[in-house]
N, C-alpha and C. Protein backbone atom coordinates (compact mmCIF):
# COMPACT_ATOMS: atom_id res chain seq x y z
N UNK A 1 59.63 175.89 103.77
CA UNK A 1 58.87 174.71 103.47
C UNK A 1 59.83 173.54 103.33
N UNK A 2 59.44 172.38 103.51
CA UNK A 2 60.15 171.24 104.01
C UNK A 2 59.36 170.38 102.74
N UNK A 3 60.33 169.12 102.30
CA UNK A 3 59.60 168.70 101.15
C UNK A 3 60.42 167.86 100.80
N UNK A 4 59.73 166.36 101.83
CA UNK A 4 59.46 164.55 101.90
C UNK A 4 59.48 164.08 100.89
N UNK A 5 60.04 163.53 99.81
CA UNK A 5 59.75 162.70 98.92
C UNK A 5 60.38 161.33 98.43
N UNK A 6 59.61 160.63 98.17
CA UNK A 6 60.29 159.32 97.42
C UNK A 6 59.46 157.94 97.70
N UNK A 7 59.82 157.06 97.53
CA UNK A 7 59.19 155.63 96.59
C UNK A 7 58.39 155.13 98.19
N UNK A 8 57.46 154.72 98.67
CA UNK A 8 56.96 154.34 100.34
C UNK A 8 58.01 153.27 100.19
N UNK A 9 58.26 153.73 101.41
CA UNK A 9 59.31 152.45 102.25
C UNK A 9 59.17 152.46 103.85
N UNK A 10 59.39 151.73 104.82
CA UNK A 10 59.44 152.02 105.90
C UNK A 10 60.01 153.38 106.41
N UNK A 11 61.21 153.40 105.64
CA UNK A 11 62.74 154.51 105.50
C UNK A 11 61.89 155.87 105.55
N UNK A 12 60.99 156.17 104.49
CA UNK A 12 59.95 157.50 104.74
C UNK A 12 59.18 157.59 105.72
N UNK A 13 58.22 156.70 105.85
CA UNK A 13 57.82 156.71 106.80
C UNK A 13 58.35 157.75 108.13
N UNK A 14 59.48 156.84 108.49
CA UNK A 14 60.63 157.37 109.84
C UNK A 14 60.66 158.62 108.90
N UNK A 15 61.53 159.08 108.36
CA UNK A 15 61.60 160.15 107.89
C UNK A 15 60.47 161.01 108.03
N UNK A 16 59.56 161.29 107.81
CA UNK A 16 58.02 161.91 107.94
C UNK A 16 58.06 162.06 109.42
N UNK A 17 58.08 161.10 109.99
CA UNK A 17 57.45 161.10 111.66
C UNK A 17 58.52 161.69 112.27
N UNK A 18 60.00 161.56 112.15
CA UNK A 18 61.09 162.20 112.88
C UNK A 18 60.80 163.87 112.27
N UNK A 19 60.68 164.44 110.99
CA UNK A 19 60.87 165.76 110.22
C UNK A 19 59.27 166.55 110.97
N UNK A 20 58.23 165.66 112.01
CA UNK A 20 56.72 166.10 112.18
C UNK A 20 56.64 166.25 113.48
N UNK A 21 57.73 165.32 114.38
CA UNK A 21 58.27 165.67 115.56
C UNK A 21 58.98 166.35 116.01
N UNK A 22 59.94 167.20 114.93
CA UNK A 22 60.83 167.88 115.14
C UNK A 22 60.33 169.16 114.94
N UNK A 23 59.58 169.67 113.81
CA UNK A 23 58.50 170.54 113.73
C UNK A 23 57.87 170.89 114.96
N UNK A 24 56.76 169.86 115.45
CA UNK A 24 55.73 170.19 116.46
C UNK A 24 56.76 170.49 117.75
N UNK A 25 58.52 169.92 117.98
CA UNK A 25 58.92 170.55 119.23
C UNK A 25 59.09 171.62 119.39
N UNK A 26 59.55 172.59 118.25
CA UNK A 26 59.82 173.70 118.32
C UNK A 26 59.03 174.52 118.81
N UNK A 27 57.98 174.21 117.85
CA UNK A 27 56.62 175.41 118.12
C UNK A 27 55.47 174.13 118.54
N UNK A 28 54.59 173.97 118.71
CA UNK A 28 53.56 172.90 118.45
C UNK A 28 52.46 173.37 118.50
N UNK A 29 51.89 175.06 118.24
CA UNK A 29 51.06 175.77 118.19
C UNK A 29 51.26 175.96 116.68
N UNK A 30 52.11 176.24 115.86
CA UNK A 30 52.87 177.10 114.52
C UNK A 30 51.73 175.99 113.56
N UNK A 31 51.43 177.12 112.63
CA UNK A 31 50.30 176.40 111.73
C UNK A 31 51.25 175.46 110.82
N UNK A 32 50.95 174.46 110.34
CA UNK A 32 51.74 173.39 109.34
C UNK A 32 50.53 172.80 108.72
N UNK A 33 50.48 172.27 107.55
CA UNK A 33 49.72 171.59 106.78
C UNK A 33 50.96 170.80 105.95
N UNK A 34 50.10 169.41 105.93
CA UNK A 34 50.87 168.08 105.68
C UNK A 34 49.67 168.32 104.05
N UNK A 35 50.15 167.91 102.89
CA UNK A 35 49.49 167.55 101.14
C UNK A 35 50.12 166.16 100.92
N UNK A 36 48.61 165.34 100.92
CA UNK A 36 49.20 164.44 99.94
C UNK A 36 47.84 163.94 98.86
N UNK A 37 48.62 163.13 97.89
CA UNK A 37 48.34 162.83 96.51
C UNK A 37 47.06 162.34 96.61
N UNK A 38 46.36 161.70 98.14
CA UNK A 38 45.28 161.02 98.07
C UNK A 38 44.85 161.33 99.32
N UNK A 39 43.19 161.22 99.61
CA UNK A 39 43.16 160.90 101.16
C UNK A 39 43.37 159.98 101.80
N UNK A 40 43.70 158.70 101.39
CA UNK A 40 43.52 157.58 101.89
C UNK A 40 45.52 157.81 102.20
N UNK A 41 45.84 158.69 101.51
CA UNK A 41 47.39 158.55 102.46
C UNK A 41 47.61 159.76 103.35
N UNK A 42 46.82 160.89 103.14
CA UNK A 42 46.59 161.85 103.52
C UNK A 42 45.91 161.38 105.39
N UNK A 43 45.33 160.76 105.76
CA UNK A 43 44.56 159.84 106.62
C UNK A 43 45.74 158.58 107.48
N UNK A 44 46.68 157.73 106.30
CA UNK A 44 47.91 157.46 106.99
C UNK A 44 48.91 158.12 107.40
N UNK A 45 49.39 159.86 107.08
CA UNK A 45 50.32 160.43 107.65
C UNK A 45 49.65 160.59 108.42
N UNK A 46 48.56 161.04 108.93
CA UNK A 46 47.82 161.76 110.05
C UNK A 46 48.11 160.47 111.53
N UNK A 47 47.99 158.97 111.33
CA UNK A 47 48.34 158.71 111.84
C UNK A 47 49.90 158.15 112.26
N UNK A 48 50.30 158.38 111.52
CA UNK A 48 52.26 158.79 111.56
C UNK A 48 52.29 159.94 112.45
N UNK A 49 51.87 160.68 111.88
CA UNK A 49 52.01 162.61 112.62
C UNK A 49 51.37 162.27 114.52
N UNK A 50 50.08 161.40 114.65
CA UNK A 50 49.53 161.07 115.66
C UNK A 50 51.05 160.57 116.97
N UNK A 51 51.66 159.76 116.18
CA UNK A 51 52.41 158.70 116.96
C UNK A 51 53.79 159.56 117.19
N UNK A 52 53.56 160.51 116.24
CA UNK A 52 55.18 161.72 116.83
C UNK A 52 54.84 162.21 117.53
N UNK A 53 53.65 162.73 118.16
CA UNK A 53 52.92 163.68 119.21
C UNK A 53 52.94 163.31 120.33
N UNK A 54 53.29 162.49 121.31
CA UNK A 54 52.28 162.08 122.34
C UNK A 54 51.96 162.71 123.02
N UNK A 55 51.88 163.99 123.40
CA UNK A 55 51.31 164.83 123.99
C UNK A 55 49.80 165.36 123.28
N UNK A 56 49.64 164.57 122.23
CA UNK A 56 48.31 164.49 121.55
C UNK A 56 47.80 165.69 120.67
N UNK A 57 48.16 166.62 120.61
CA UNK A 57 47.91 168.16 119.55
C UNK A 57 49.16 168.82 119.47
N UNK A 58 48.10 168.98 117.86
CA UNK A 58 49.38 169.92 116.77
C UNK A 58 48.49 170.63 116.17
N UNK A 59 48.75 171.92 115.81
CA UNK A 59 48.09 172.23 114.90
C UNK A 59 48.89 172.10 113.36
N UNK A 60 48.38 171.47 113.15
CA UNK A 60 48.40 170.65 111.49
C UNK A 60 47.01 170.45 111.11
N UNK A 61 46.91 170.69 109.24
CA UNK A 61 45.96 170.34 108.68
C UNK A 61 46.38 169.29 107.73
N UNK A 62 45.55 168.10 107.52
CA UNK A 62 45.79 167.16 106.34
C UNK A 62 45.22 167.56 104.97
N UNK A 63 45.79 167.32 104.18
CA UNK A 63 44.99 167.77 102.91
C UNK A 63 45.52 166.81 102.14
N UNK A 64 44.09 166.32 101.25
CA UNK A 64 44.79 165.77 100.12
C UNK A 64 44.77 166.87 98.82
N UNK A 65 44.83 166.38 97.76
CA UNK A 65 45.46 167.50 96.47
C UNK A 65 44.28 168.49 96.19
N UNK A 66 43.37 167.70 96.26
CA UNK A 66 41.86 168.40 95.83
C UNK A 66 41.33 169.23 97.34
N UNK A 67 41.62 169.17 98.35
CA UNK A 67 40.72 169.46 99.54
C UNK A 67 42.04 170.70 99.47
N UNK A 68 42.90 170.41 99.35
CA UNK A 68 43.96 171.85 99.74
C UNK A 68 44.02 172.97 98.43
N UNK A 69 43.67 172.05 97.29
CA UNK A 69 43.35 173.31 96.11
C UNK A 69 41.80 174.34 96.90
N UNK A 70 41.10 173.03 97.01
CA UNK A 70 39.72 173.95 97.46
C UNK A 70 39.52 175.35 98.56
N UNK A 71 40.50 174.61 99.38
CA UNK A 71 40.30 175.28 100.68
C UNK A 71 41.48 177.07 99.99
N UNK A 72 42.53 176.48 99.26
CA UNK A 72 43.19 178.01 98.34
C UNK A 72 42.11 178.16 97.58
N UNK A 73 41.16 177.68 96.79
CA UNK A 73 40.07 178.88 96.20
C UNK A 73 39.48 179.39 97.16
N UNK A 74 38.68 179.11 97.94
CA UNK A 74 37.46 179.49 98.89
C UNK A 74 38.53 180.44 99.71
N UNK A 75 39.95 180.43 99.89
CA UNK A 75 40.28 181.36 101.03
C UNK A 75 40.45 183.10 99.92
N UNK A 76 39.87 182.84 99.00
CA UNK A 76 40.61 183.90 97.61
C UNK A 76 39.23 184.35 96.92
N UNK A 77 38.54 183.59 96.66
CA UNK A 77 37.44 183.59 95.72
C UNK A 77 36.65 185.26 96.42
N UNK A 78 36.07 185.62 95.28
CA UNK A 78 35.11 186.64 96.05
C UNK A 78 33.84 185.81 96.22
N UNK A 79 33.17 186.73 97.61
CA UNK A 79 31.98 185.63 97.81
C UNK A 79 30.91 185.96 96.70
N UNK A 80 30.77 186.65 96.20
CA UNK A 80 29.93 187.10 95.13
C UNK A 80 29.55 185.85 94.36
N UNK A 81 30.54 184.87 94.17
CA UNK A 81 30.93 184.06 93.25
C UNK A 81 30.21 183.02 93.75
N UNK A 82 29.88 182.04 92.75
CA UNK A 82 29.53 180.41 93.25
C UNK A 82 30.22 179.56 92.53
N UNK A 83 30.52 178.44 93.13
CA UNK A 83 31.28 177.34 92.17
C UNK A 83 30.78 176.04 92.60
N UNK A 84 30.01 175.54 91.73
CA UNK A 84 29.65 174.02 91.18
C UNK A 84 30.56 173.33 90.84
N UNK A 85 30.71 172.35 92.26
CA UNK A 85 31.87 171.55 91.92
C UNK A 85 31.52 170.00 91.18
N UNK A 86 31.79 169.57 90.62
CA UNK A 86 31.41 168.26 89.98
C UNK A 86 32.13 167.56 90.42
């Protein structure tokens, strides 16, 4: 696991898009999921990740904090179970 961090600057940015291009050359089938703190930035890497591609597909999933907790319960949960999410 690979793990981006620090204050937004242009500087990350590049960083993100060079570390998402370098990823998708290797493999660009290999499952990866990008987490971030919000969707609304979760939605701007996606188009960062877009502009490292140009060959247009990756398999990558975006998640923000809550959609990637969810998607780890529901892949775990027994179905027996229900959960009312508020």
């Amino acid at each position: 696991m690979d793990l981006v961090t620090g204050p937004f600057r242009p500087a990350l940015e590049n960083a993100f898009r060079d570390l998402f291009a370098r990823l998708r050359r290797a493999d660009p089938l290999a499952p990866l999921a990008v987490i971030a703190p919000s969707q609304r930035l979760a939605d701007h890497l996606k188009t960062l990740a877009l502009a490292a591609v140009p060959e247009g597909f990756a398999a990558v999933r975006f998640h923000n904090l809550f959609s990637f907790a969810r998607e780890l319960y529901d892949e775990t949960v027994d179905p027996a179970f229900t959960l009312l999410p508020d």
